[in-house]
Structures are given as C-alpha cells and as structure tokens.
N, C-alpha and C. Protein backbone atom coordinates (compact mmCIF):
# COMPACT_ATOMS: atom_id res chain seq x y z
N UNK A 1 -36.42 -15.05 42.92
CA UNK A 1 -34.99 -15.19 43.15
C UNK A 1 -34.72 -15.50 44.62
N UNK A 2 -33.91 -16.13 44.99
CA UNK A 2 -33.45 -16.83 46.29
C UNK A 2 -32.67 -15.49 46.72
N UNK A 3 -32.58 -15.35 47.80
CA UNK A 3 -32.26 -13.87 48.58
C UNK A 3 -30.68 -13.94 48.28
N UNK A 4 -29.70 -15.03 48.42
CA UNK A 4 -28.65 -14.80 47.79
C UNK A 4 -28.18 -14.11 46.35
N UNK A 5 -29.00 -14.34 45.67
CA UNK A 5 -28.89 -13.78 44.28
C UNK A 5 -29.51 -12.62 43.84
N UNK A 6 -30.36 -12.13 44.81
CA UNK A 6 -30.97 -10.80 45.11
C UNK A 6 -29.75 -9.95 45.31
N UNK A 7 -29.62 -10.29 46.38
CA UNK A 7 -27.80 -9.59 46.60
C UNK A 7 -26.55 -9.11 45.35
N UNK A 8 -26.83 -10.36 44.75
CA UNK A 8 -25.80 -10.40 43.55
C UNK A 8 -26.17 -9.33 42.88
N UNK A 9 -27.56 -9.62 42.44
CA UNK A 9 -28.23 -8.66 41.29
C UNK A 9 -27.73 -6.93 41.86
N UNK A 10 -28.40 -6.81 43.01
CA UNK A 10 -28.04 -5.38 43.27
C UNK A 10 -26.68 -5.16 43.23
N UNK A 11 -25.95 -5.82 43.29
CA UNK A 11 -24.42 -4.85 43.21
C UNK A 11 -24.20 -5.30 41.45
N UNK A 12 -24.70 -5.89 41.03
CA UNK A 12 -24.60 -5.87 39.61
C UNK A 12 -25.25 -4.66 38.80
N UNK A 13 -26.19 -4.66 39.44
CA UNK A 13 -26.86 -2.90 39.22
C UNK A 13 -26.32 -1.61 39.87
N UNK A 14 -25.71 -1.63 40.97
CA UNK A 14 -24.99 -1.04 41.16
C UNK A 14 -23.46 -0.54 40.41
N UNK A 15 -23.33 -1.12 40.00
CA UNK A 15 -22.02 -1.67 39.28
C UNK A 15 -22.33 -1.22 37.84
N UNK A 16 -23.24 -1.51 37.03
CA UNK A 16 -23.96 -0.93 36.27
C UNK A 16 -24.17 0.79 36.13
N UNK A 17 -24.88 0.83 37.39
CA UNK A 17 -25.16 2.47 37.06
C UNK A 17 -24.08 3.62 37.43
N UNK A 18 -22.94 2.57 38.45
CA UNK A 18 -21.74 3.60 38.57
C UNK A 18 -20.80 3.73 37.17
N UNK A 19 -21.11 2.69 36.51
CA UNK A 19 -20.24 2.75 34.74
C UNK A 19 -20.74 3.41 34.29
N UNK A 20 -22.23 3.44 34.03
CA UNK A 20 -22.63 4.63 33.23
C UNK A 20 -23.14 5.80 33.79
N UNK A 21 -22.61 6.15 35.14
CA UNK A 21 -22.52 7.44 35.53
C UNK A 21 -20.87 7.61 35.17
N UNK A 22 -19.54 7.17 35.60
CA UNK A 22 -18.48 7.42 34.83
C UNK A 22 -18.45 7.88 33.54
N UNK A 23 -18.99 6.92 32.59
CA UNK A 23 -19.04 7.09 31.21
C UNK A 23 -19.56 8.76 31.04
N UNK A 24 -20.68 8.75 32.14
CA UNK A 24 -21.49 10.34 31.88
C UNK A 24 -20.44 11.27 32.09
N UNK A 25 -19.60 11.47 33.42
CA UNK A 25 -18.91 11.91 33.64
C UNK A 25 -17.96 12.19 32.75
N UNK A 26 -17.15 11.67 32.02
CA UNK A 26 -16.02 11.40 30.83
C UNK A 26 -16.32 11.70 30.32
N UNK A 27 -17.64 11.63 29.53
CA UNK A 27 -17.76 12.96 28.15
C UNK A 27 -18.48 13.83 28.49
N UNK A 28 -18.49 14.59 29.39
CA UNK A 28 -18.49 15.74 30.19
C UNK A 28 -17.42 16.58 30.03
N UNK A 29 -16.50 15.90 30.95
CA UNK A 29 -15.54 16.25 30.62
C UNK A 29 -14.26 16.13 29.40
N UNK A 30 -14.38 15.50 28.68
CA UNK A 30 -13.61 15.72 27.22
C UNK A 30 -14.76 17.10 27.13
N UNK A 31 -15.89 16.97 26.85
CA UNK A 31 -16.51 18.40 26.44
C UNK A 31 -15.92 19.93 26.82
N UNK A 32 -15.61 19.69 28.12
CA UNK A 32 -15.52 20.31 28.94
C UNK A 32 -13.66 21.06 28.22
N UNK A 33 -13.20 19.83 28.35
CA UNK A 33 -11.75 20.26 27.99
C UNK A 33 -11.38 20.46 26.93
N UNK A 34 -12.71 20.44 25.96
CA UNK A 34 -12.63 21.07 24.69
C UNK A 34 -13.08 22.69 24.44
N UNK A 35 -13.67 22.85 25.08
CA UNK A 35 -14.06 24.05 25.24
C UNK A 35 -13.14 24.81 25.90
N UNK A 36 -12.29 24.27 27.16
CA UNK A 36 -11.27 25.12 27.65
C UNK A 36 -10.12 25.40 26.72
N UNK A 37 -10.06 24.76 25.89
CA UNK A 37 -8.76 24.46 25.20
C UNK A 37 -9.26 25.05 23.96
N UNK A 38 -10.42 25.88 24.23
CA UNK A 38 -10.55 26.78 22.75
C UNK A 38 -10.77 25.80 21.46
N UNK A 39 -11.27 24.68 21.93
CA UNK A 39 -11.85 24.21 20.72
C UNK A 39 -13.09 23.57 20.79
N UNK A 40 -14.09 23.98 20.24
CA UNK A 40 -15.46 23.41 20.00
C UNK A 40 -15.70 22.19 19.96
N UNK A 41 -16.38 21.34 20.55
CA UNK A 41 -16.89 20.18 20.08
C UNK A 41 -17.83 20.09 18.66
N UNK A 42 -17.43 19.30 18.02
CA UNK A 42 -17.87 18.85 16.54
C UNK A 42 -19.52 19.49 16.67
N UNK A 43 -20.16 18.76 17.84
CA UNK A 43 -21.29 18.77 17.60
C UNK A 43 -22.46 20.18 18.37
N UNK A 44 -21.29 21.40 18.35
CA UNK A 44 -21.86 22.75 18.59
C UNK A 44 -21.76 23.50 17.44
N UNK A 45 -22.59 24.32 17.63
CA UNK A 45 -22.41 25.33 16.46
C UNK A 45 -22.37 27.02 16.94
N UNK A 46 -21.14 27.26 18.10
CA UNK A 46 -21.20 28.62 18.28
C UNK A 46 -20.02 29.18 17.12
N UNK A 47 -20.81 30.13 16.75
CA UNK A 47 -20.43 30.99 15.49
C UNK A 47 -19.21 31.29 15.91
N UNK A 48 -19.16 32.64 16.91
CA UNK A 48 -17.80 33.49 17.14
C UNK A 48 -17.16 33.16 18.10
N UNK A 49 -15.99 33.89 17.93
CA UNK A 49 -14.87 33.04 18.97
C UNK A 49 -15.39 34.02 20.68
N UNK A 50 -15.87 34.85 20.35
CA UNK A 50 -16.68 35.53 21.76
C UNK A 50 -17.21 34.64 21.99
N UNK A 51 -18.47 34.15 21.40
CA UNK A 51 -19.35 33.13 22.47
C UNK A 51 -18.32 31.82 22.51
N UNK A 52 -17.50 31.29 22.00
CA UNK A 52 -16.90 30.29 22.45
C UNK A 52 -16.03 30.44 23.83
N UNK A 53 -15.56 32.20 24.38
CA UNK A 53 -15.19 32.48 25.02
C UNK A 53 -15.75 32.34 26.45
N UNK A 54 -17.02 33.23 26.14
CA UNK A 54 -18.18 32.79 26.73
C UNK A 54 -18.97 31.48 27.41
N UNK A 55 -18.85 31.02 26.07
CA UNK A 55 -18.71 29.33 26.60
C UNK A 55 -18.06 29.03 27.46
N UNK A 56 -16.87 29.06 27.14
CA UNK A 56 -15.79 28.52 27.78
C UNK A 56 -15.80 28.93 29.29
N UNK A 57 -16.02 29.66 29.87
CA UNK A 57 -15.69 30.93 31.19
C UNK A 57 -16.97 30.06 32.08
N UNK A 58 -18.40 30.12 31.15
CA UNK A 58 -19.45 29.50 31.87
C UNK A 58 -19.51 27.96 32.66
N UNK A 59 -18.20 27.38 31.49
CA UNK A 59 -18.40 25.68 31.64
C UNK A 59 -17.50 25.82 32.81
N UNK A 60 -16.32 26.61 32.84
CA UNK A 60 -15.36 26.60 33.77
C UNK A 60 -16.31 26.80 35.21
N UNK A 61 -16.56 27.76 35.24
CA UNK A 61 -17.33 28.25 36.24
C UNK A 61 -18.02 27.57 37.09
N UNK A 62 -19.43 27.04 36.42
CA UNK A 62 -20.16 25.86 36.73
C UNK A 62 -19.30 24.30 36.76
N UNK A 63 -18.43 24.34 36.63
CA UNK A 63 -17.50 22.61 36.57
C UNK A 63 -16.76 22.84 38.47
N UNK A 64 -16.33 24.40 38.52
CA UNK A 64 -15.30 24.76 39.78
C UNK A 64 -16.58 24.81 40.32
N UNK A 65 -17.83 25.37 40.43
CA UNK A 65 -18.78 25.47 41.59
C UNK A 65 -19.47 24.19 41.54
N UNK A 66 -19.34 23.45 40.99
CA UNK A 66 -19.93 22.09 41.13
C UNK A 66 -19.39 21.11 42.16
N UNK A 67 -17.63 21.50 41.53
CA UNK A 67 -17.08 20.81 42.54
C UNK A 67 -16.47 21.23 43.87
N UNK A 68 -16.60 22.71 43.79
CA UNK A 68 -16.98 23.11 45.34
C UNK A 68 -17.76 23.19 46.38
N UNK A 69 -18.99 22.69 45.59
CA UNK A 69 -20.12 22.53 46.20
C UNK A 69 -19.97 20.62 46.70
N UNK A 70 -19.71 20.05 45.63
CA UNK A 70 -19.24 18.60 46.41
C UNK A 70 -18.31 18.14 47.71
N UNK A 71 -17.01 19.06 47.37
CA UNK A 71 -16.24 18.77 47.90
C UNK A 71 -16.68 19.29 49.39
N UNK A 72 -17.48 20.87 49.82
CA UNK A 72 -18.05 21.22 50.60
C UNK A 72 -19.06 20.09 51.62
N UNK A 73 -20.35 19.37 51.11
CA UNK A 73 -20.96 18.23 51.61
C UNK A 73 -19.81 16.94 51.76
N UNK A 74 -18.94 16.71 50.98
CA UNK A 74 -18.23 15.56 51.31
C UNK A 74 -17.31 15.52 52.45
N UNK A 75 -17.24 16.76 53.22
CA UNK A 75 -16.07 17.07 54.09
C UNK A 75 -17.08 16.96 55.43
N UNK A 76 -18.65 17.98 54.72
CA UNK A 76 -19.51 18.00 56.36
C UNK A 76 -20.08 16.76 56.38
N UNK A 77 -20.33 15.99 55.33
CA UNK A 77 -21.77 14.59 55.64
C UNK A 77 -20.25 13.40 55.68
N UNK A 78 -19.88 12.90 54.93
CA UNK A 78 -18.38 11.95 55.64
C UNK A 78 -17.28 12.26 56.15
N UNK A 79 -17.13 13.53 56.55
CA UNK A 79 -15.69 13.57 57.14
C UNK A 79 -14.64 12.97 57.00
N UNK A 80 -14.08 13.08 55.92
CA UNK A 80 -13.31 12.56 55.43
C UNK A 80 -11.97 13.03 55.95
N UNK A 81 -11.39 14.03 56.70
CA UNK A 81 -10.36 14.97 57.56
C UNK A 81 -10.31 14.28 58.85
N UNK A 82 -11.19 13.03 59.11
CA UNK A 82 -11.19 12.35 60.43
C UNK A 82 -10.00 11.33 60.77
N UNK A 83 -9.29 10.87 58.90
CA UNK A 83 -8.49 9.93 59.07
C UNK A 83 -7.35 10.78 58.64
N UNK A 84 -6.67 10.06 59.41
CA UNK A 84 -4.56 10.74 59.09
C UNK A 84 -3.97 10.94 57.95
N UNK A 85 -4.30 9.68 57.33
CA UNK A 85 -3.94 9.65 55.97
C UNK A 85 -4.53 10.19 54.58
N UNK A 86 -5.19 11.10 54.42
CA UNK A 86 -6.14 11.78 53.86
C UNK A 86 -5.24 12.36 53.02
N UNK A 87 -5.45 12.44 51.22
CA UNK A 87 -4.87 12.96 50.59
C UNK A 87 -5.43 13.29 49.81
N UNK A 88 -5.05 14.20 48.88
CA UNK A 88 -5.70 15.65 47.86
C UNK A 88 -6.34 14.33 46.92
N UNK A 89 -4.73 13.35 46.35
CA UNK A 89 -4.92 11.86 45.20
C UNK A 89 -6.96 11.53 45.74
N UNK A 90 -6.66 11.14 46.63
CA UNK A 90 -8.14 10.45 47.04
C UNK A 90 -9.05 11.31 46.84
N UNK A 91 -9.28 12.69 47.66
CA UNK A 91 -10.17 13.40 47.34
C UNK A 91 -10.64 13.40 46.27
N UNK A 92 -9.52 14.28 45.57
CA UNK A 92 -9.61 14.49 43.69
C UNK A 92 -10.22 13.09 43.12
N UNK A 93 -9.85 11.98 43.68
CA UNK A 93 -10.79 10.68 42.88
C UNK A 93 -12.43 10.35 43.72
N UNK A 94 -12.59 10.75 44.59
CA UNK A 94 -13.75 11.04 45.21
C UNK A 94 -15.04 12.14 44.34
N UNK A 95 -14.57 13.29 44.29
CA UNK A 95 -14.82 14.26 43.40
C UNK A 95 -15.04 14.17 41.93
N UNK A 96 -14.41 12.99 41.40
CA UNK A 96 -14.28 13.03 40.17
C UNK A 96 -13.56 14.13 39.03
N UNK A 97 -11.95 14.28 39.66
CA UNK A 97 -11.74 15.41 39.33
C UNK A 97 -10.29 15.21 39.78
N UNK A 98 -9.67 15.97 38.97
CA UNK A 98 -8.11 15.45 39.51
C UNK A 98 -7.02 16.54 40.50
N UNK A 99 -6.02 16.40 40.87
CA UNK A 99 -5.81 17.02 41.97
C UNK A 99 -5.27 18.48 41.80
N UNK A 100 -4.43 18.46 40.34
CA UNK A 100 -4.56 20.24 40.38
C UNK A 100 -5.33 21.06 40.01
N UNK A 101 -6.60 20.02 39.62
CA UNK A 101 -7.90 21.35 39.26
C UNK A 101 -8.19 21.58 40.69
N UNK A 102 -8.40 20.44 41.42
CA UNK A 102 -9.16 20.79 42.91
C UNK A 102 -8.10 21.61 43.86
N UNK A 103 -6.93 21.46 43.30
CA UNK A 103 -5.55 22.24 44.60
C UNK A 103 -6.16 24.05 44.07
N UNK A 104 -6.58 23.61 42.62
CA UNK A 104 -7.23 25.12 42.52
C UNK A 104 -7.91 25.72 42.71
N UNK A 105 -8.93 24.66 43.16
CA UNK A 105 -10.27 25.31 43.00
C UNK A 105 -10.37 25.55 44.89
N UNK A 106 -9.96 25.30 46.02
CA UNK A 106 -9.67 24.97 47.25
C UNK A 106 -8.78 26.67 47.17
N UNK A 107 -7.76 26.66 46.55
CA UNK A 107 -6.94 27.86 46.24
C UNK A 107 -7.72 29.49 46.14
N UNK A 108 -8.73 29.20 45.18
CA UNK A 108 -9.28 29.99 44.45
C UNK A 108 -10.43 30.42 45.58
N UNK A 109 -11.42 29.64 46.22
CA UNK A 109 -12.53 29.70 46.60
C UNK A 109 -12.14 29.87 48.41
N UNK A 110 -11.31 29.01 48.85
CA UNK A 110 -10.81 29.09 50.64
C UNK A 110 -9.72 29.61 50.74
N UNK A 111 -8.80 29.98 49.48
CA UNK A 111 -7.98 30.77 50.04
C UNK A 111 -6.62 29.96 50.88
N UNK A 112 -6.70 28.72 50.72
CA UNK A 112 -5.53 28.19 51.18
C UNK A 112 -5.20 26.90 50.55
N UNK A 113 -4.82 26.04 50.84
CA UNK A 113 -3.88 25.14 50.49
C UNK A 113 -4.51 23.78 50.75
N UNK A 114 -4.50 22.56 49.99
CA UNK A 114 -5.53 21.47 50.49
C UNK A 114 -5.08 21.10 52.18
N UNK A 115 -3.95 21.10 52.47
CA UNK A 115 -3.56 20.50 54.01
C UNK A 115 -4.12 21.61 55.21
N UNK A 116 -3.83 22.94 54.76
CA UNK A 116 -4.65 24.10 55.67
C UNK A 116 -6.07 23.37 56.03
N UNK A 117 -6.74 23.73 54.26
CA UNK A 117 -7.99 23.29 53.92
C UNK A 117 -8.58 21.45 55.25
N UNK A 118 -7.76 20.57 55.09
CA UNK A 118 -8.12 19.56 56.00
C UNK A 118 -7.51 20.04 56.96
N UNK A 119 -6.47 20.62 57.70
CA UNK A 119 -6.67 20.87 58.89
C UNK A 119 -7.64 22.06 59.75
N UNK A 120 -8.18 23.06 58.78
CA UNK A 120 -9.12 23.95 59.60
C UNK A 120 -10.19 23.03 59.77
N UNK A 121 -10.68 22.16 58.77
CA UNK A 121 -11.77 21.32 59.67
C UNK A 121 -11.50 20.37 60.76
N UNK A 122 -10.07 19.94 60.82
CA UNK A 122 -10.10 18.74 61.68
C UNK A 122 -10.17 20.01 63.16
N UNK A 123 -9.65 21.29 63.19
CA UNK A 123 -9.73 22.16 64.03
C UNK A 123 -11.00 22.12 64.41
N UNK A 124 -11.83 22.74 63.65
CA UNK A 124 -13.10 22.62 64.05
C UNK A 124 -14.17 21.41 64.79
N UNK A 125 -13.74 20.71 64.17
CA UNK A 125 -13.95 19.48 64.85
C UNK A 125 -13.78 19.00 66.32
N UNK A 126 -12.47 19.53 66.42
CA UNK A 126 -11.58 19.32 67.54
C UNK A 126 -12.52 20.33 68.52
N UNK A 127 -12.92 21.60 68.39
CA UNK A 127 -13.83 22.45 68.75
C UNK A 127 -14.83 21.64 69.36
N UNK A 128 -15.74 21.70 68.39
CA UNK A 128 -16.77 20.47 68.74
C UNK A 128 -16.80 19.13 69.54
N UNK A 129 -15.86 18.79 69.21
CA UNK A 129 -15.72 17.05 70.39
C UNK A 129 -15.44 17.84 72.12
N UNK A 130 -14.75 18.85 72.06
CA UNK A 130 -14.63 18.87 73.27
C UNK A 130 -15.62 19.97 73.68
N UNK A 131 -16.66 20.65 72.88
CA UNK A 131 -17.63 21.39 73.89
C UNK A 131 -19.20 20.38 73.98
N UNK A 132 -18.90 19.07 73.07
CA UNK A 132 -19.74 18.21 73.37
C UNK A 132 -19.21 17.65 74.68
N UNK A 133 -18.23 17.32 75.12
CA UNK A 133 -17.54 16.37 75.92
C UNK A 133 -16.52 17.03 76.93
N UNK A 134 -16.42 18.00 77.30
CA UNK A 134 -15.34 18.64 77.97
C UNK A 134 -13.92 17.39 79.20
N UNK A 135 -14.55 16.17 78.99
CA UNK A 135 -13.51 15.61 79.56
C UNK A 135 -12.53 15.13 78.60
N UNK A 136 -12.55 15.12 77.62
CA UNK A 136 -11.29 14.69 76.88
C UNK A 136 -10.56 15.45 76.62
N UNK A 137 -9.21 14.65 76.73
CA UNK A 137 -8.11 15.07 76.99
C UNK A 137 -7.10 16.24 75.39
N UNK A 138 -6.42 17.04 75.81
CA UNK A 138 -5.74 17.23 74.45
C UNK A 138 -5.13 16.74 73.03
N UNK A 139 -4.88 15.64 74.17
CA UNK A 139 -4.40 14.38 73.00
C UNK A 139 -5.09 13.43 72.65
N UNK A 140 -6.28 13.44 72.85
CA UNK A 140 -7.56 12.48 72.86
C UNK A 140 -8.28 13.29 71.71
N UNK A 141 -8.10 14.66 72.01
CA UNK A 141 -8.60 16.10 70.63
C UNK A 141 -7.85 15.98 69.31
N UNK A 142 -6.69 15.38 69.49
CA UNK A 142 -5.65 15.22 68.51
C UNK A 142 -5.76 14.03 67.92
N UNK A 143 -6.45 12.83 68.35
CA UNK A 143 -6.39 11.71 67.62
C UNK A 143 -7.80 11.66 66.59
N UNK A 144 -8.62 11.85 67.95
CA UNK A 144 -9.98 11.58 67.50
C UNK A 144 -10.31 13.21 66.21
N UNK A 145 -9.63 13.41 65.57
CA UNK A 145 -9.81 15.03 65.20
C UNK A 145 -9.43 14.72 63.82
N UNK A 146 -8.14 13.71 63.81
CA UNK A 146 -7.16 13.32 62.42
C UNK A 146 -6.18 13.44 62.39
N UNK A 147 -5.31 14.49 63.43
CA UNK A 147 -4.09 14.59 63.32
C UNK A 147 -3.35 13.61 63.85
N UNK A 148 -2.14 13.56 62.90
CA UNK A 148 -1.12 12.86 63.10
C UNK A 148 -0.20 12.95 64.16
N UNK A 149 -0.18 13.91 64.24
CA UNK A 149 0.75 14.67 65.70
C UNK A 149 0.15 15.50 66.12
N UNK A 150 0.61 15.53 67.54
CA UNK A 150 0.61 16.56 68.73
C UNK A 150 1.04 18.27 67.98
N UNK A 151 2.16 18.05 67.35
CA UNK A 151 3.08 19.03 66.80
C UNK A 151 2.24 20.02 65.83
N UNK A 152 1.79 19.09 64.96
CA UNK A 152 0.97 19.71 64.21
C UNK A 152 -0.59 19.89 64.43
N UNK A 153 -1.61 19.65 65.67
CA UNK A 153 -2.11 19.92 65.77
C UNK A 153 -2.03 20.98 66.78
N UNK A 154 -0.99 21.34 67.31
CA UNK A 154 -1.09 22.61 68.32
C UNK A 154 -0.20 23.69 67.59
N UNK A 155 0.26 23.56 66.42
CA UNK A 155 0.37 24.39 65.37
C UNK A 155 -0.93 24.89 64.54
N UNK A 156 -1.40 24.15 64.01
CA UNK A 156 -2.92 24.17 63.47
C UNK A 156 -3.82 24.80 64.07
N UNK A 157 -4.14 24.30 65.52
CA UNK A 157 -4.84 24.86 66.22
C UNK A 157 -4.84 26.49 66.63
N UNK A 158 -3.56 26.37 66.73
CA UNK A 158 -2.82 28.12 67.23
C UNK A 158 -3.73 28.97 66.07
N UNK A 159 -3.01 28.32 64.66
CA UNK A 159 -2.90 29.29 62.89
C UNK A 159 -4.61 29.46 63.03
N UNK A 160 -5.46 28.73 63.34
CA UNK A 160 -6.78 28.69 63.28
C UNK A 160 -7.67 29.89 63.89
N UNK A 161 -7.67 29.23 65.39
CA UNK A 161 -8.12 30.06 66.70
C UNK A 161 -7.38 30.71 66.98
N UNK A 162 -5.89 31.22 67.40
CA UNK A 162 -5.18 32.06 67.63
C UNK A 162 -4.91 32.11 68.82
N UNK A 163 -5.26 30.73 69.18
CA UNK A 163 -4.57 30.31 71.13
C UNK A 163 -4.10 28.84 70.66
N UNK A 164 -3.28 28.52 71.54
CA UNK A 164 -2.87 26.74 71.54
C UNK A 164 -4.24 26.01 72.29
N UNK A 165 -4.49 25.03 71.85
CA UNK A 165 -5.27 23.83 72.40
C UNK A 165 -5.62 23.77 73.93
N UNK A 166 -4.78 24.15 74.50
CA UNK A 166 -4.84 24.17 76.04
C UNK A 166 -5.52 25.43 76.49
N UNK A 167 -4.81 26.82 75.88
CA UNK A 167 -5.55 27.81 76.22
C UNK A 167 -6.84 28.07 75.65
N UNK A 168 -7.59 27.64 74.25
CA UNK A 168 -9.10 27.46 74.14
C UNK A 168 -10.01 26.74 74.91
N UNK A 169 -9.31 25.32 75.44
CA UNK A 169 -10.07 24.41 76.18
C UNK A 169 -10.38 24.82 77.63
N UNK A 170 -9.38 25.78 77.95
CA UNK A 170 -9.32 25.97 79.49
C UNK A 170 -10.69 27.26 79.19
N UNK A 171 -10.76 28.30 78.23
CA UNK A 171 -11.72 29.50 77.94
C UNK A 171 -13.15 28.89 77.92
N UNK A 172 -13.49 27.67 77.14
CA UNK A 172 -14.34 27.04 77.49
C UNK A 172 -14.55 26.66 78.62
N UNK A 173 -14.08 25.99 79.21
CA UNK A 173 -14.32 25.62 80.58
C UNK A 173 -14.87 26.93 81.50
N UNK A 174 -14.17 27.89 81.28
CA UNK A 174 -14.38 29.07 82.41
C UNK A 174 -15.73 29.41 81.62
N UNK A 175 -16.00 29.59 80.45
CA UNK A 175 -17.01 30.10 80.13
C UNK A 175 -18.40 29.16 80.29
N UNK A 176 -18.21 28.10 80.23
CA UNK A 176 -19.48 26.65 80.83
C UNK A 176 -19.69 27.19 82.01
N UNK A 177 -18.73 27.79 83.21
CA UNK A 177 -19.44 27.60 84.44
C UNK A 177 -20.60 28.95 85.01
C-alpha cells in the first residue's frame, strides 16, 4: 500500500473499533438499565427477586466505580479543567455516561458539585504552576489554570485553601527562602 492509503486504512480501523467498542458499551448498558429497573434481561436466569436485588446494587456499584475511576485519570492524564469552557454535557460524553448519573456519582464519591469538582482541580493546579514557576503573575494563575475570571478564581481559591491567591503565593515565597 502507498503510505497515503496506509493512513486511510488506520483511521478506518480506528473508526471500526471505536463502533464496536460503542456498540459494546450500549448493551452494557441497556443490561445495565435493566437490571436497575428491576427487570432481568431475557437471557439471565436469577431465580429470586433478592439476587436480582443483589444484582442490581453490584452492577450499580461497579458501573459508579468504573466511572469514577475514569473520570479520576481523565482529569489527572488530560486535564480537561485547563479549558474555560468545560462542561459536565462533554465530560458525561467523554465518560460514556450521561450527565445526571455522573452529577451523581461526583455528588456521591467528592462530595460536591461538578463546577466545585473542576474548580478544586483548576486550584490545584494553580498551586502547582506557581511553585514550579514562582514568577507568574496572579492573573497569569488564573488563565493558565481555566478560569474564566479573576472573580471566580479568588473565590475558588479562598473556598479551597482558605487564603486568597495573593496571600498563598506570598506564604510560598517566604517559605522558598
């Protein structure tokens, strides 16, 4: 094959194995939402409505730690809290999973709210850029971090660390020398 059409092929295979990883996904989940919904799939045979209960509690379980465990690597390996416009819609289609299971499962497991949830990391972050770099500026912490505003990142910052932006950066500093 001529290296142009090499090219082709792989995103044709690509393209390929992301359909039938979807497809995998999708009757997963119909399974999945059959079982929550207290009804068996055709092709099980649990006797009593206990183990269907059972069932049910396990699939839940393992479906929310699956996708807390994703959503966990997808936040530290792409940083996805880096851009402004970042929304639960995208996540939840990232995840494979839609946005009020994940507003729940974020709820359930961190204890706060998806926008908390992306701003304690862009906080953290913000942490990090400036004890890598101590010359950048506050508002240089605020762009490069995700936030949209000044406003709300020295709100954020406060709810987080429990000083404003200025007074952590300056504690660092005294504490470097």
């Amino acid at each position: 094959f001529p290296s142009h059409d090499r090219g082709a092929l792989r995103r044709e295979a690509m393209r390929a194995l992301l359909y039938i990883a979807n497809i995998i996904i999708f009757i997963l989940t119909i399974i999945g939402e059959q079982i929550e919904d207290n009804r068996v799939p055709s092709f099980c045979s649990i006797g009593d409505s206990e183990n269907m209960f059972k069932a049910r509690d396990i699939w839940s379980e393992k479906k929310s730690e699956a996708i807390k465990e994703r959503l966990i690597s997808y936040f530290t390996q792409e940083k996805p809290y880096l851009r402004k416009d970042l929304s639960i819609n995208e996540v939840s289609l990232y995840l494979y999973t839609n946005k009020t299971y994940l507003s729940r499962i974020i709820n359930d497991c961190f204890n706060c709210n998806f926008n908390q949830f992306v701003n304690h990391h862009r906080v953290e972050e913000a942490k990090r850029m400036f004890i890598s770099d101590t010359e950048l500026s506050i508002k240089q912490l605020c762009q490069m971090s995700g936030f949209g505003s000044m406003a709300t990142f020295n709100i954020a910052f406060k709810f987080f660390s429990g000083k404003s932006p200025a007074e952590w950066c300056k504690e660092q500093l005294i504490k470097g020398r």
